[in-house]
N, C-alpha and C. Protein backbone atom coordinates (compact mmCIF):
# COMPACT_ATOMS: atom_id res chain seq x y z
N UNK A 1 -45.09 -57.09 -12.29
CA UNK A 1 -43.77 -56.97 -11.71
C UNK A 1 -43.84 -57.59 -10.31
N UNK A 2 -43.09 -58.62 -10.46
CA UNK A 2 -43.09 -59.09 -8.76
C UNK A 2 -42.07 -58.85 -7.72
N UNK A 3 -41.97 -59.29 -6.60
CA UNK A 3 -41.29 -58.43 -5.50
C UNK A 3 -39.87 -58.37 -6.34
N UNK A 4 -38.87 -60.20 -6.63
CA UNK A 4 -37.86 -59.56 -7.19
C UNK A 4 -37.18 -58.85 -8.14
N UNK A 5 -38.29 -58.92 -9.01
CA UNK A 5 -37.35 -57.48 -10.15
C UNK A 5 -37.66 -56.27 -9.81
N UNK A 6 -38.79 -55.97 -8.14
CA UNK A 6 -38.82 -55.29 -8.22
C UNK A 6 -37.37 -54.11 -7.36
N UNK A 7 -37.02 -55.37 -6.05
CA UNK A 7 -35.84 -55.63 -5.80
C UNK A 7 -34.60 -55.44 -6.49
N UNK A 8 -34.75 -55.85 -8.00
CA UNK A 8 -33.89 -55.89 -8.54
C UNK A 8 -33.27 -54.36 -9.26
N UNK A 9 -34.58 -53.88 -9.75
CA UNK A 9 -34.77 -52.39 -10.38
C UNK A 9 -34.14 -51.84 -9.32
N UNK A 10 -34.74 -51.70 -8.06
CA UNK A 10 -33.84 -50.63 -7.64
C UNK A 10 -32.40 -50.73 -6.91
N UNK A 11 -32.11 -51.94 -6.91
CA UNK A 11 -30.75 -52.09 -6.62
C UNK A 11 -29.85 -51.59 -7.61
N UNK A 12 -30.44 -51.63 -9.20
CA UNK A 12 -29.56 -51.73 -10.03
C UNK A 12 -29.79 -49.53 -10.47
N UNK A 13 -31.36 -48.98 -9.83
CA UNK A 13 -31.89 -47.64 -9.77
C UNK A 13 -30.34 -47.18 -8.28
N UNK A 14 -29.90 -47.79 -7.41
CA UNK A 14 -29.19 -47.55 -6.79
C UNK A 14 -27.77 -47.63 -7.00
N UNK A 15 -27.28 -48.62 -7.60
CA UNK A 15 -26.26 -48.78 -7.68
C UNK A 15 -25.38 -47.36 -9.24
N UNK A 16 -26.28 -47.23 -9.89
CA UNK A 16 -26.19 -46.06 -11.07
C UNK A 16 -26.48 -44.75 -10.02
N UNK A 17 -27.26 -44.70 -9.96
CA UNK A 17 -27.19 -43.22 -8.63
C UNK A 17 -25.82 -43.19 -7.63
N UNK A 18 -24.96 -44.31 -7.55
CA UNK A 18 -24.34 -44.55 -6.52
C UNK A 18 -22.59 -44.28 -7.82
N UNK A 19 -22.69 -44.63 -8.98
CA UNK A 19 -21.98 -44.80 -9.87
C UNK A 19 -21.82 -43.44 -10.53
N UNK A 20 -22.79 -42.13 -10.25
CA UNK A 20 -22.96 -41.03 -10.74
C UNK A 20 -22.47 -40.64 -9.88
N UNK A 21 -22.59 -40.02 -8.62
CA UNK A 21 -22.34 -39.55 -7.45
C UNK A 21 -20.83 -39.80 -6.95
N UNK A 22 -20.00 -41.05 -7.60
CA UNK A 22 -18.44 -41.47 -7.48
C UNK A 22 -18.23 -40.63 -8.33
N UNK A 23 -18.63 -40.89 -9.33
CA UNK A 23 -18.21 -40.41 -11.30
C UNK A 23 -18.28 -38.31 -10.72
N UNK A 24 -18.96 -37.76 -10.16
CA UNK A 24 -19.29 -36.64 -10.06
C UNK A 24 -18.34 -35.77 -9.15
N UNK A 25 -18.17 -36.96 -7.95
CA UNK A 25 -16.66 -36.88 -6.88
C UNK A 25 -15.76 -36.87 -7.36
N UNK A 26 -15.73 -37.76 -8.12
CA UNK A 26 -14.28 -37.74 -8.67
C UNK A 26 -13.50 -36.70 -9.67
N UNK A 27 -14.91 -35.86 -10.48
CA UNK A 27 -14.80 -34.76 -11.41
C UNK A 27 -14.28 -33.58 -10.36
N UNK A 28 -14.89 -33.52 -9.52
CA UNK A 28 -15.16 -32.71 -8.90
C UNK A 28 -13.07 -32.86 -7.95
N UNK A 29 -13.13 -33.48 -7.25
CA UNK A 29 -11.61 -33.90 -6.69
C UNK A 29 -10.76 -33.33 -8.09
N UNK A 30 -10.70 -33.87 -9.29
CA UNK A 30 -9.80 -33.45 -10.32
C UNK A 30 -9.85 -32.12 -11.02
N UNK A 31 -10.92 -31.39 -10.68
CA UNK A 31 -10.65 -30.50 -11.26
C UNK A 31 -10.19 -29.22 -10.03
N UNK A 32 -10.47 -29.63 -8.83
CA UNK A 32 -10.24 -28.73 -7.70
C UNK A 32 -9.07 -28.97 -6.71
N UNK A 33 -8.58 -29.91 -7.05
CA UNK A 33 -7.38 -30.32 -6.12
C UNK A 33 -5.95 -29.13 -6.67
N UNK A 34 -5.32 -29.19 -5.79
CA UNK A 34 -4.26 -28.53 -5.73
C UNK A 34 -2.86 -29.26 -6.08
N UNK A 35 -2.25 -28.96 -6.87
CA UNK A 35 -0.46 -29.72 -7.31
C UNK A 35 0.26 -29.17 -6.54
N UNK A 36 1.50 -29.57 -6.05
CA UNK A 36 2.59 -29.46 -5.73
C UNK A 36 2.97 -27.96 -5.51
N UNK A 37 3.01 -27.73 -7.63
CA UNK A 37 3.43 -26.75 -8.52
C UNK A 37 2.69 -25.20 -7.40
N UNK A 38 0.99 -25.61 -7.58
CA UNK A 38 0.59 -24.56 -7.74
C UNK A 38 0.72 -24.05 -6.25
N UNK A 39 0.99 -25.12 -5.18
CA UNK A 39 1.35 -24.58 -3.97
C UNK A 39 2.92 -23.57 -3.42
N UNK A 40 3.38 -24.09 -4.36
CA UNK A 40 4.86 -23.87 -4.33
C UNK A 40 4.75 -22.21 -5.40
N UNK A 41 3.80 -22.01 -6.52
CA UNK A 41 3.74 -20.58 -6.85
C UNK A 41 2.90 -20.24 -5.87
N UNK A 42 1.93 -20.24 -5.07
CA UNK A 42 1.45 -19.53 -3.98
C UNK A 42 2.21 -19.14 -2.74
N UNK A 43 3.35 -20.06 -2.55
CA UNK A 43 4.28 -19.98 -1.42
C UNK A 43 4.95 -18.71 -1.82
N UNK A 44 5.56 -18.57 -3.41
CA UNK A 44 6.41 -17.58 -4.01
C UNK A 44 5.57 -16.10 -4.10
N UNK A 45 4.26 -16.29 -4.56
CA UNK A 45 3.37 -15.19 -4.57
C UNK A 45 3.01 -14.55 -3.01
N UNK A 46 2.94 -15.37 -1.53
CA UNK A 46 2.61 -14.55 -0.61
C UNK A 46 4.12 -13.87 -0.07
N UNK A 47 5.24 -14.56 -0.61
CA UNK A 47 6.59 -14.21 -0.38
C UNK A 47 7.02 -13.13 -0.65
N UNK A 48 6.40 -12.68 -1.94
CA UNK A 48 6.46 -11.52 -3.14
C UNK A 48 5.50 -10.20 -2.56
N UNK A 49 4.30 -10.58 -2.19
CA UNK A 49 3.45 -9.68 -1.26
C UNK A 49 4.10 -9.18 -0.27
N UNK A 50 4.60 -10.07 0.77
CA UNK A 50 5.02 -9.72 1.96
C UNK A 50 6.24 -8.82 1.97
N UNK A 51 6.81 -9.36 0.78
CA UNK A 51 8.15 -8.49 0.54
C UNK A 51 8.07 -6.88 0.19
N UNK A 52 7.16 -6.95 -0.61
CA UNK A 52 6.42 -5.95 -1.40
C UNK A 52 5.56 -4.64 -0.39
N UNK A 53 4.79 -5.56 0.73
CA UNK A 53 4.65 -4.89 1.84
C UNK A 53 5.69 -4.09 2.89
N UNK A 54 6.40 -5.07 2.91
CA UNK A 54 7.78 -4.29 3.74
C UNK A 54 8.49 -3.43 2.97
N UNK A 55 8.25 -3.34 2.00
CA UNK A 55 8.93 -2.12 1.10
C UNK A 55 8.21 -1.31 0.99
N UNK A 56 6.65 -0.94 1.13
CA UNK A 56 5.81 -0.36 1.26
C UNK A 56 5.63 0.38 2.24
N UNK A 57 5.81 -0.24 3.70
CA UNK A 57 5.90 -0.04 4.49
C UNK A 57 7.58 0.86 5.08
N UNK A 58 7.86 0.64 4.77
CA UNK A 58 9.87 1.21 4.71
C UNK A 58 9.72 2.44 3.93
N UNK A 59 8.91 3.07 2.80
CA UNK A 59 9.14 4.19 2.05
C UNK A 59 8.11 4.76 2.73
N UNK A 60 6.77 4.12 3.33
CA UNK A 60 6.29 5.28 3.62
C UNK A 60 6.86 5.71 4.99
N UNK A 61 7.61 4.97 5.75
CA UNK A 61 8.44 5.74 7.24
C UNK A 61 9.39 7.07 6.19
N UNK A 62 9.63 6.35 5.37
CA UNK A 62 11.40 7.05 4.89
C UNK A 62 10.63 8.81 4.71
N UNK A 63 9.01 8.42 3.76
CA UNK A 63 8.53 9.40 3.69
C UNK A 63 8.54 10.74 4.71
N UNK A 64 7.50 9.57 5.30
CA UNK A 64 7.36 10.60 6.54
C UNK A 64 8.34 11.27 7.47
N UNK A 65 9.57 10.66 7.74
CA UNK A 65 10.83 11.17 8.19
C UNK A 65 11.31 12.32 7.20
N UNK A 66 11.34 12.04 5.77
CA UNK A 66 11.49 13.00 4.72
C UNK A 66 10.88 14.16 4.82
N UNK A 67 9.35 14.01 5.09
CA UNK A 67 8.72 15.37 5.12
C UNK A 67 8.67 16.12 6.87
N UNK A 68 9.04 14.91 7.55
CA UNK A 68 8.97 16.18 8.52
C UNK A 68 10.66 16.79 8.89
N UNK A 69 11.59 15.98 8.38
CA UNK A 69 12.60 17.14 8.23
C UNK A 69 12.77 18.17 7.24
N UNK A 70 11.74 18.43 6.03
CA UNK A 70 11.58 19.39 4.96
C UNK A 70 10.61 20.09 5.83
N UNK A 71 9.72 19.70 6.38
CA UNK A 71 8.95 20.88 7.48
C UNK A 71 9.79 21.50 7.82
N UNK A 72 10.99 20.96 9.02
CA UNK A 72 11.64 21.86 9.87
C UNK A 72 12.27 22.33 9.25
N UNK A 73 13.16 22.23 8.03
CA UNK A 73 13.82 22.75 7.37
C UNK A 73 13.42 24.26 6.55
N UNK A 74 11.90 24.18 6.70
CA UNK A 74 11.10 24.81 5.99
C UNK A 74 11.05 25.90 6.79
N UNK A 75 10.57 25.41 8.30
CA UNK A 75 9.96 26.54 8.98
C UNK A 75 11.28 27.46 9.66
N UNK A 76 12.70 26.91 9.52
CA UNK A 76 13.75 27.03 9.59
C UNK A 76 14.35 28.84 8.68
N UNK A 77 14.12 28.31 7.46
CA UNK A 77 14.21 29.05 6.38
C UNK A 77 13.25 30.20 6.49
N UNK A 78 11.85 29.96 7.26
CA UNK A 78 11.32 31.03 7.15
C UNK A 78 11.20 32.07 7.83
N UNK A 79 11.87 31.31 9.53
CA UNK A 79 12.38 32.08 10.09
C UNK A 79 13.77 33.13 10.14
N UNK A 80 14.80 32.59 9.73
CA UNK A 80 15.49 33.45 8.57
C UNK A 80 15.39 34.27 7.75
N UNK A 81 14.34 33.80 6.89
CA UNK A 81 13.76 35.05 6.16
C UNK A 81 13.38 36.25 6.96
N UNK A 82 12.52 35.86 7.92
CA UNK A 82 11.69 36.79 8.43
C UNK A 82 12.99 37.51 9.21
N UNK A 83 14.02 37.11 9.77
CA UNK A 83 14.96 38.04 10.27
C UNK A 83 15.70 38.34 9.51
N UNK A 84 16.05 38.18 8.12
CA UNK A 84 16.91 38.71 7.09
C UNK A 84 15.62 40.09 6.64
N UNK A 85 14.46 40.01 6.49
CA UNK A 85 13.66 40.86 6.43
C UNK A 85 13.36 42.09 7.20
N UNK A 86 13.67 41.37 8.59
CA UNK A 86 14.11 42.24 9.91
C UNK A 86 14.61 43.23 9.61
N UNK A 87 15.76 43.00 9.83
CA UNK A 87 17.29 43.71 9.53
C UNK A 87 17.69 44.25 8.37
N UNK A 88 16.95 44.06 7.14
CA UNK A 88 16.90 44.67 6.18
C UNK A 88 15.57 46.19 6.21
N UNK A 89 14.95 45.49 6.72
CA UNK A 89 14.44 46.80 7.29
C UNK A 89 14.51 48.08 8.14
N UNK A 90 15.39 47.72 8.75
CA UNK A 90 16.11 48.45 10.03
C UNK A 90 17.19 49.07 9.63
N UNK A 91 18.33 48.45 8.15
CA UNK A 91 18.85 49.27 7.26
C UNK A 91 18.45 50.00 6.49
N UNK A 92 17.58 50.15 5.96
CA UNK A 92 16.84 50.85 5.37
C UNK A 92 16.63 51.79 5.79
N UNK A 93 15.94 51.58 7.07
CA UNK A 93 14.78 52.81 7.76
C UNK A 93 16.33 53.16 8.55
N UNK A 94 17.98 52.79 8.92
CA UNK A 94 18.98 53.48 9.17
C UNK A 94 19.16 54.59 8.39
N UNK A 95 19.28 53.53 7.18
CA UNK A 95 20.06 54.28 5.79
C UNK A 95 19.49 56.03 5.08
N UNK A 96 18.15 55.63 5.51
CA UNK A 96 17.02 57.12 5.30
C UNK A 96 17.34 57.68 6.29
N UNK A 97 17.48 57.58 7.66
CA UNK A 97 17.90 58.89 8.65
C UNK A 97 19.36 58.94 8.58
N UNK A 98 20.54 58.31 7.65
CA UNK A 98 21.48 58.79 7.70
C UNK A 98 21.60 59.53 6.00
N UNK A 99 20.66 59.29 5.42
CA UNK A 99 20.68 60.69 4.04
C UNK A 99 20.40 61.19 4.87
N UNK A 100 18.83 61.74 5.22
CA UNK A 100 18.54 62.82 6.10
C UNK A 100 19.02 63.27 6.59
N UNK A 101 20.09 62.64 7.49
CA UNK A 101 21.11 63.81 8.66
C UNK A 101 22.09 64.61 7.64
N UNK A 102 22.86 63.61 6.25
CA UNK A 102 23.92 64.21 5.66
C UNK A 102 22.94 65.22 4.69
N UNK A 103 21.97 65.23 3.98
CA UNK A 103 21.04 66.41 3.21
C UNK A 103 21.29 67.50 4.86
N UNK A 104 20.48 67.05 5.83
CA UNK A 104 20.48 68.26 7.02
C UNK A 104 21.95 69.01 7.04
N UNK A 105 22.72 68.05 6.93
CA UNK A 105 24.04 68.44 7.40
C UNK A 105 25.02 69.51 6.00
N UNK A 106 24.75 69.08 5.04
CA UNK A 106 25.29 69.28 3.51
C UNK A 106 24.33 71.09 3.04
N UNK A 107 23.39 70.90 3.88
CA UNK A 107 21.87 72.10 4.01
C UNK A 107 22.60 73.46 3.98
């Protein structure tokens, strides 16, 4: 083998390494590139998120406004109770010293 085929081999060992490496780019570009299409459903999909978030975000305020006026409403009621309980007690414990006085009195 003399210098030029040997020259020659690897120009032609280069130029196929060089023809693989386009051929491999180019697979590579077509199967990973992005369309129009699929930008335009990603535009619609972070649109849909974001929307989705603010509605997320909006029920759980509504929530929390919800439960803390069912708190007060709560602790509201129970204070009520506790003075409807009051005063029902205080009739009661009336109502027994006014048998008592009318039995004393009726005696």
């Amino acid at each position: 083998m003399n210098r030029t085929e040997f020259v020659i081999g690897i120009a032609v060992i280069l130029f196929v390494a060089f023809a693989l490496g386009w051929f491999a780019s180019w697979l590579v570009y077509r199967f990973s590139r992005v369309t129009v299409s699929d930008v335009a459903e990603l535009e619609d999909m972070a649109k849909a998120l974001h929307d989705a978030e603010e509605q997320r975000d909006e029920a759980i305020t509504y929530l929390q406004y919800r439960e803390q006026e069912l708190s007060t409403k709560l602790t509201q009621s129970e204070a009520e109770l506790r003075a409807a309980m009051d005063g029902l007690r205080e009739a009661r414990q009336e109502a027994g010293e006014l048998r008592a006085y009318i039995e004393k009195m009726n005696a």
